[in-house]
N, C-alpha and C. Protein backbone atom coordinates (compact mmCIF):
# COMPACT_ATOMS: atom_id res chain seq x y z
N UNK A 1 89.67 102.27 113.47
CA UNK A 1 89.41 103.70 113.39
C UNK A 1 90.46 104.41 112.52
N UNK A 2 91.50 104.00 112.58
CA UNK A 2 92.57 104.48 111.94
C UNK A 2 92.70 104.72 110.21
N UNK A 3 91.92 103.14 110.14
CA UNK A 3 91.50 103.32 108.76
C UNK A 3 90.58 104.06 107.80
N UNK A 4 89.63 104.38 108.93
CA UNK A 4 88.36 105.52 108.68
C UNK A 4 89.01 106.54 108.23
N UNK A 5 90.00 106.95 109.02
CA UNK A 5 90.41 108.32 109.30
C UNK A 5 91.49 108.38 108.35
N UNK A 6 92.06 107.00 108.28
CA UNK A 6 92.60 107.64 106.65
C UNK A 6 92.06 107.64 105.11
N UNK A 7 91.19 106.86 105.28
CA UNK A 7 90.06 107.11 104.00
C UNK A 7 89.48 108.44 103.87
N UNK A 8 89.21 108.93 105.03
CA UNK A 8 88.43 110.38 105.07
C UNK A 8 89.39 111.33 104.86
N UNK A 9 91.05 110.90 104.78
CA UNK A 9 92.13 111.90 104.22
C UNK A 9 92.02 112.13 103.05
N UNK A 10 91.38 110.41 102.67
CA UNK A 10 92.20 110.54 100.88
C UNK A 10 90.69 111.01 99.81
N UNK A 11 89.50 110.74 101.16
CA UNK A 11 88.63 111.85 99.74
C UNK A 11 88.43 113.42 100.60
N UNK A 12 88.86 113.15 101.26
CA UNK A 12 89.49 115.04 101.25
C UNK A 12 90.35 115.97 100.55
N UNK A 13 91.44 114.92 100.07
CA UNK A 13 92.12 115.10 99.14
C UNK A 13 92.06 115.06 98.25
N UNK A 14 91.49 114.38 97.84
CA UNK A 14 90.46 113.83 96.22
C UNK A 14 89.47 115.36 96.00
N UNK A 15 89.00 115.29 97.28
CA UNK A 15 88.13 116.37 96.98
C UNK A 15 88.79 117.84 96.56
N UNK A 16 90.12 118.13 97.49
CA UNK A 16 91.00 119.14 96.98
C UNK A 16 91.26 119.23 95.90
N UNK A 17 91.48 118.21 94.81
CA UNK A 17 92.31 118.25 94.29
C UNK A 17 91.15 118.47 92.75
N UNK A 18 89.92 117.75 93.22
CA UNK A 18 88.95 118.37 92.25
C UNK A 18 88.88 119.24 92.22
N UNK A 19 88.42 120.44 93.01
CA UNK A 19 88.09 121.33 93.42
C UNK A 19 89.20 122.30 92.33
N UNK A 20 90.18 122.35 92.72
CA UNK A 20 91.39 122.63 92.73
C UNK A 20 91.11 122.52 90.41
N UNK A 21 90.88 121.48 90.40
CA UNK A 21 90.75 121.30 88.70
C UNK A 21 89.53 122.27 88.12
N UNK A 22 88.23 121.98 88.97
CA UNK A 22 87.07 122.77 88.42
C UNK A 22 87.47 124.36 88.45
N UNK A 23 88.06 124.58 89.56
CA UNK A 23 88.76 126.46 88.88
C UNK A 23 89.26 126.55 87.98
N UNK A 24 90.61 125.73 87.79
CA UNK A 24 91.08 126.04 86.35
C UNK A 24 90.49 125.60 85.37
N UNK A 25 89.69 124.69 85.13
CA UNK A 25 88.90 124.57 83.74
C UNK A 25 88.83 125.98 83.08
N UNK A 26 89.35 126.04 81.86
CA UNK A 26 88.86 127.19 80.77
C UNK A 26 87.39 126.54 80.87
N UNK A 27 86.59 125.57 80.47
CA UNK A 27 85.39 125.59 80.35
C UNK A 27 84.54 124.52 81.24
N UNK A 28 84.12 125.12 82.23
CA UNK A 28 83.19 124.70 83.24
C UNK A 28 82.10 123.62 83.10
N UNK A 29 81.18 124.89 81.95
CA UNK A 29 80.39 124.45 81.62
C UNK A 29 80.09 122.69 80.70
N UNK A 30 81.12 122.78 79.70
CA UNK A 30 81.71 121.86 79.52
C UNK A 30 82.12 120.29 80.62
N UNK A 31 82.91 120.76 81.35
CA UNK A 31 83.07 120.18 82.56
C UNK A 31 81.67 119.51 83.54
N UNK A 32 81.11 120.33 83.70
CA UNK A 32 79.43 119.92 84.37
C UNK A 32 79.07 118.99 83.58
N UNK A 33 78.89 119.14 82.26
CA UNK A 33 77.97 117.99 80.98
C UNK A 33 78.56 116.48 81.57
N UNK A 34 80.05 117.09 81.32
CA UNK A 34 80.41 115.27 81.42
C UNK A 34 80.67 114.96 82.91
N UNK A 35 80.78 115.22 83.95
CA UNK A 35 80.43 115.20 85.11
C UNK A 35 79.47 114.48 86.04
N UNK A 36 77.95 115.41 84.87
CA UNK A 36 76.59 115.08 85.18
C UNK A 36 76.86 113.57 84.31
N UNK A 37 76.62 113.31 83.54
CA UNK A 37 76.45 111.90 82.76
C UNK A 37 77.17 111.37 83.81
N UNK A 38 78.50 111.18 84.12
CA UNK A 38 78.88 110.66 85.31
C UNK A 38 78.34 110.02 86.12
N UNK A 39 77.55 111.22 86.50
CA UNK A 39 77.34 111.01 88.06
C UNK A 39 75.59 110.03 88.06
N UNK A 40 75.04 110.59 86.58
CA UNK A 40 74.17 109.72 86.57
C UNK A 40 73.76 108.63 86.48
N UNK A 41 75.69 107.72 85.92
CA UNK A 41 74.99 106.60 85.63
C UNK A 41 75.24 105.48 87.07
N UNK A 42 75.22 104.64 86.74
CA UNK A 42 74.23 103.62 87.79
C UNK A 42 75.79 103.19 88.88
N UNK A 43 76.28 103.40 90.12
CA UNK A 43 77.18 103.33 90.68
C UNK A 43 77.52 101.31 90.14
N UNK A 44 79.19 101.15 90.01
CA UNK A 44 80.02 100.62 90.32
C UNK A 44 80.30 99.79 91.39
N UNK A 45 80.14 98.42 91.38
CA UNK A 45 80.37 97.82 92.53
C UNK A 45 81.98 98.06 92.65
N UNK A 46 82.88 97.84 93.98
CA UNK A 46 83.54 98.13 94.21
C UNK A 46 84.35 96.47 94.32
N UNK A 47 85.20 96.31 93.74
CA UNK A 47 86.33 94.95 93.89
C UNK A 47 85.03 93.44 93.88
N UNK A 48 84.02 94.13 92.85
CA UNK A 48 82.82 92.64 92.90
C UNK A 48 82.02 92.51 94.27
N UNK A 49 82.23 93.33 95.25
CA UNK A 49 81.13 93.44 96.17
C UNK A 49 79.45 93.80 96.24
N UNK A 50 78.75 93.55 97.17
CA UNK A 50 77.90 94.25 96.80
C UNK A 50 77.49 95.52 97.61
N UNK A 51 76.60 96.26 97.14
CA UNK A 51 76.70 98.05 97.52
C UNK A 51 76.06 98.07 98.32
N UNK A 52 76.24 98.64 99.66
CA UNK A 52 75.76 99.20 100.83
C UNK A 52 75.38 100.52 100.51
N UNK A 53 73.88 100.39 101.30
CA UNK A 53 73.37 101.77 101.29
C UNK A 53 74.19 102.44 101.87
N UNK A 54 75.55 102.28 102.53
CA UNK A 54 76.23 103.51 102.95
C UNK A 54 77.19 104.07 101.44
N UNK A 55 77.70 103.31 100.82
CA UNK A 55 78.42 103.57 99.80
C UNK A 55 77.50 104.25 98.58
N UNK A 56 76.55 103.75 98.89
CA UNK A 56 75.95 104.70 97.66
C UNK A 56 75.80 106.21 98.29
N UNK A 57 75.41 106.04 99.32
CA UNK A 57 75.03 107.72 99.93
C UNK A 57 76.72 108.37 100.32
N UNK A 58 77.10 107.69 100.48
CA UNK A 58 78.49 108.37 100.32
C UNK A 58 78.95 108.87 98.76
N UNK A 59 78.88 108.08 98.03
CA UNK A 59 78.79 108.50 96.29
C UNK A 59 78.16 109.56 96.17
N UNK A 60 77.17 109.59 96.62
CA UNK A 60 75.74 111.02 96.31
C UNK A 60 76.28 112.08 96.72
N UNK A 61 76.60 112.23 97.80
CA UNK A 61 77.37 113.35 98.86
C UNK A 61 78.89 113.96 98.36
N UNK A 62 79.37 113.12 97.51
CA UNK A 62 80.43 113.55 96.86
C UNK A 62 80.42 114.03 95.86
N UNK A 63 79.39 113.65 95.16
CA UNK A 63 78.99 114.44 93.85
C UNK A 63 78.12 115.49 93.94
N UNK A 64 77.05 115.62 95.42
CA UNK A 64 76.70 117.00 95.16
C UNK A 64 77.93 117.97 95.73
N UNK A 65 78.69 117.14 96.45
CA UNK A 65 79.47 118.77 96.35
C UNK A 65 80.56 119.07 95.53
N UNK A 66 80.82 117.86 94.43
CA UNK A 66 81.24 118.17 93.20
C UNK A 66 80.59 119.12 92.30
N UNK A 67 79.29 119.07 92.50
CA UNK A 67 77.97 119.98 91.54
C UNK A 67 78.50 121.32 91.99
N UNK A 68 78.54 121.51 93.26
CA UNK A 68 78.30 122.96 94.08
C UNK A 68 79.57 123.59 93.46
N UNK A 69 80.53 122.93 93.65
CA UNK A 69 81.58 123.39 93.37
C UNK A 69 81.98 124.49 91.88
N UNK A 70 81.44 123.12 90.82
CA UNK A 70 81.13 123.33 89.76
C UNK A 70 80.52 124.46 89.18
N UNK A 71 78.87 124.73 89.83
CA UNK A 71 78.09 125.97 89.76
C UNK A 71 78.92 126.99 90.45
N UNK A 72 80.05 126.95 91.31
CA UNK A 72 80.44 128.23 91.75
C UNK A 72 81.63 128.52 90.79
N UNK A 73 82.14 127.72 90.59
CA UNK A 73 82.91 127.81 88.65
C UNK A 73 82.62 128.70 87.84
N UNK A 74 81.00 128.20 87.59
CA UNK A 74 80.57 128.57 86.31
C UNK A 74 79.93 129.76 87.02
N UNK A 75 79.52 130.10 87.87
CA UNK A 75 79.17 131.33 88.04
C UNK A 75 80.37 132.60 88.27
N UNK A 76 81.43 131.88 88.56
CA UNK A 76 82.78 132.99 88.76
C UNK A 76 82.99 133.63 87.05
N UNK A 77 83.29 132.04 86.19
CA UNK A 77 83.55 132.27 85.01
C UNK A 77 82.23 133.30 83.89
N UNK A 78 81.16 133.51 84.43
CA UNK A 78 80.33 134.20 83.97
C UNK A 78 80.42 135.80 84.37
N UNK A 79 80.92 136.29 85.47
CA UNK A 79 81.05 137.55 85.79
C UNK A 79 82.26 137.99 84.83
């Protein structure tokens, strides 16, 4: 359990720390393009394993709220 709970620190933190980058971007929009290609292409096995439907839906879940984030970026930077 311990280990859960520190994995779930470090993309909390990960997630801060994106978060934290997509504000300061001078350009957002920019930022989204290469983001999206990112996020579209085909997930990464991890150390030659193979991918559990949990790891992929964990991938998904991190990138939409990388997206959200993003659109609230680009909508700050538009006002």
């Amino acid at each position: 359990m311990d280990k859960l709970d520190f994995m779930n620190g470090q993309i909390k933190g990960l997630l801060n720390f994106a978060n934290a980058v997509i504000k300061a971007h001078p350009a957002p929009e920019k930022l989204r393009h290469h983001f999206e290609t990112l996020a579209r292409a085909q997930p990464n096995s991890p150390e030659g394993l193979s991918l559990s439907e949990a790891y992929v839906d964990g991938m998904h879940d991190i990138d939409r709220k990388i997206a959200v984030a993003l659109e609230h970026a680009i909508a700050t930077a538009q006002r």
